[in-house]
C-alpha atoms as a PDB file:
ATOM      1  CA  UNK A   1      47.980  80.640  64.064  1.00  0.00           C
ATOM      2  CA  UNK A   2      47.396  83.949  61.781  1.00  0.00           C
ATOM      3  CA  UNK A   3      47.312  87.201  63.006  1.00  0.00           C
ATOM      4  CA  UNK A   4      45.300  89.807  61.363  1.00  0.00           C
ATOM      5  CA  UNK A   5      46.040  92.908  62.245  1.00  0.00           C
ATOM      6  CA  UNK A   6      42.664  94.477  60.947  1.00  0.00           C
ATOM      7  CA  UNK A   7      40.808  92.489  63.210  1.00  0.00           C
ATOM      8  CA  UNK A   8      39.579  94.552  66.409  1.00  0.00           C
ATOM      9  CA  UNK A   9      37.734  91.709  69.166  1.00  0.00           C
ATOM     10  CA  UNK A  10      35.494  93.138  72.021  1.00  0.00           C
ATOM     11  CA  UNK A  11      38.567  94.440  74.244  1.00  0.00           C
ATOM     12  CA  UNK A  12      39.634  96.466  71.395  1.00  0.00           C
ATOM     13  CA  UNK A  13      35.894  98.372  70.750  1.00  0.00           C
ATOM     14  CA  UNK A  14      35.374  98.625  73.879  1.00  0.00           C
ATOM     15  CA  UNK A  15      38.486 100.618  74.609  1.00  0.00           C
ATOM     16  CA  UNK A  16      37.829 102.611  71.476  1.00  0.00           C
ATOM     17  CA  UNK A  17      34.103 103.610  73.073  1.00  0.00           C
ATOM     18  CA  UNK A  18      35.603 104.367  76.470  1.00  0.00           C
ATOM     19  CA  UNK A  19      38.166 106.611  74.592  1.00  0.00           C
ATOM     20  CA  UNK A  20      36.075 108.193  72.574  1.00  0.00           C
ATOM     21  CA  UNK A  21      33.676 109.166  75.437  1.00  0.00           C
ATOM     22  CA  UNK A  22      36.565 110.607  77.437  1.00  0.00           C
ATOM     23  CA  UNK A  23      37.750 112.650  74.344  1.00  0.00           C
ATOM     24  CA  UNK A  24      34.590 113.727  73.118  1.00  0.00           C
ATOM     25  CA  UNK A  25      32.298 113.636  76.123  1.00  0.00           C
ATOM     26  CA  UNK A  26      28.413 111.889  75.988  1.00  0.00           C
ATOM     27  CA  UNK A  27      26.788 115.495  74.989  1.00  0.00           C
ATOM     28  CA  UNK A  28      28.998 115.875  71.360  1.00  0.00           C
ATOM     29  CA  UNK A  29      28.708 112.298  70.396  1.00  0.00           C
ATOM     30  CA  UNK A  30      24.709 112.738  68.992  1.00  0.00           C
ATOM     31  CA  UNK A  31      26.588 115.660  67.245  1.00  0.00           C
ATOM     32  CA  UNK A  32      29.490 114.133  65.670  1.00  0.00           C
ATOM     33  CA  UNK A  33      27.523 110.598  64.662  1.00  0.00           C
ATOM     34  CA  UNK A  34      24.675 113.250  62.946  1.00  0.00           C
ATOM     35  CA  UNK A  35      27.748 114.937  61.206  1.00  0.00           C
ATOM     36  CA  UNK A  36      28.787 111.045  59.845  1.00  0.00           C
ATOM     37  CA  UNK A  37      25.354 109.989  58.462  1.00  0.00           C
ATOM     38  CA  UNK A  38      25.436 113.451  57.105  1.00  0.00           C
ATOM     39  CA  UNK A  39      28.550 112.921  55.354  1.00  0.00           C
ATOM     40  CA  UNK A  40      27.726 109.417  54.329  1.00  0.00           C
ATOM     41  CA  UNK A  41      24.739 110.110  52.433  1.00  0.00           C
ATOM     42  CA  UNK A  42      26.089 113.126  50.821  1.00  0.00           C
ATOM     43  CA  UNK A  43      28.804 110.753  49.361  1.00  0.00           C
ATOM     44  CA  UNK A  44      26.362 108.085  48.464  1.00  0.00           C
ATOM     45  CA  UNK A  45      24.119 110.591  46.579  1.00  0.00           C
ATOM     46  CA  UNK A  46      26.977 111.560  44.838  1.00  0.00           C
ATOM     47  CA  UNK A  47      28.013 107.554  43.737  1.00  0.00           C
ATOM     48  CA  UNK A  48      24.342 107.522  42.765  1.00  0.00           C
ATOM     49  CA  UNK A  49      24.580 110.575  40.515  1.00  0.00           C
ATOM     50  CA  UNK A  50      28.122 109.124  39.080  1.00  0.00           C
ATOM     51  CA  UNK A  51      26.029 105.421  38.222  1.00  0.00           C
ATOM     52  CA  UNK A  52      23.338 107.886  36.529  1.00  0.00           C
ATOM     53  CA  UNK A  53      26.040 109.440  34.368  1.00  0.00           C
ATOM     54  CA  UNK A  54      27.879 106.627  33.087  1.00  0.00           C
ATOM     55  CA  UNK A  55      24.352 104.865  32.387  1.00  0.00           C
ATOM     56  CA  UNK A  56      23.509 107.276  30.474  1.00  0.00           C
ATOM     57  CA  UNK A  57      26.779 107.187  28.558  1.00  0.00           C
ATOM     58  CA  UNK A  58      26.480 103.340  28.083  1.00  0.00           C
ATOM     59  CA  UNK A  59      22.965 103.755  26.677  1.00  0.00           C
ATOM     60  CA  UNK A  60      22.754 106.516  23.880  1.00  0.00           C
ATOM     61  CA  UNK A  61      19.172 105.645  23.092  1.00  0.00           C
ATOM     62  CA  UNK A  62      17.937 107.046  26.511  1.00  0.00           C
ATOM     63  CA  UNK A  63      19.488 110.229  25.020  1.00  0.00           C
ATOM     64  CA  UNK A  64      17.771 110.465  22.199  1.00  0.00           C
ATOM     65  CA  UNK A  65      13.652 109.427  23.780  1.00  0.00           C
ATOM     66  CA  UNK A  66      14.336 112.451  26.043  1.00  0.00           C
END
């Protein structure tokens, strides 16, 4: 059999959970998870604005109709 050691089974997340509401306690998590999707969609604007750029570069003829 193969281990792979990135693989996390129920046991694992469930630990992580009961952790992570003994660190954090049940009133910060809302908190923290807004400060994630926060975070995430910051960085995904900012892939989308990259994509923009380097479409623009690929196509010099959108360039030149604006």
């Amino acid at each position: 059999m193969i281990a792979y050691p990135l693989f996390i089974g129920y046991g694992e997340i469930i630990l992580i959970i009961i952790l992570f509401l003994l660190i954090f306690g049940a009133k910060k998590i809302p908190e923290l998870m807004r400060g994630v999707g926060k975070g995430v969609r910051s960085f995904k604007e900012g892939l989308n604005d990259v994509e923009k750029e380097i479409k623009k570069e690929d196509n010099p003829s959108e360039k030149e109709d604006k």
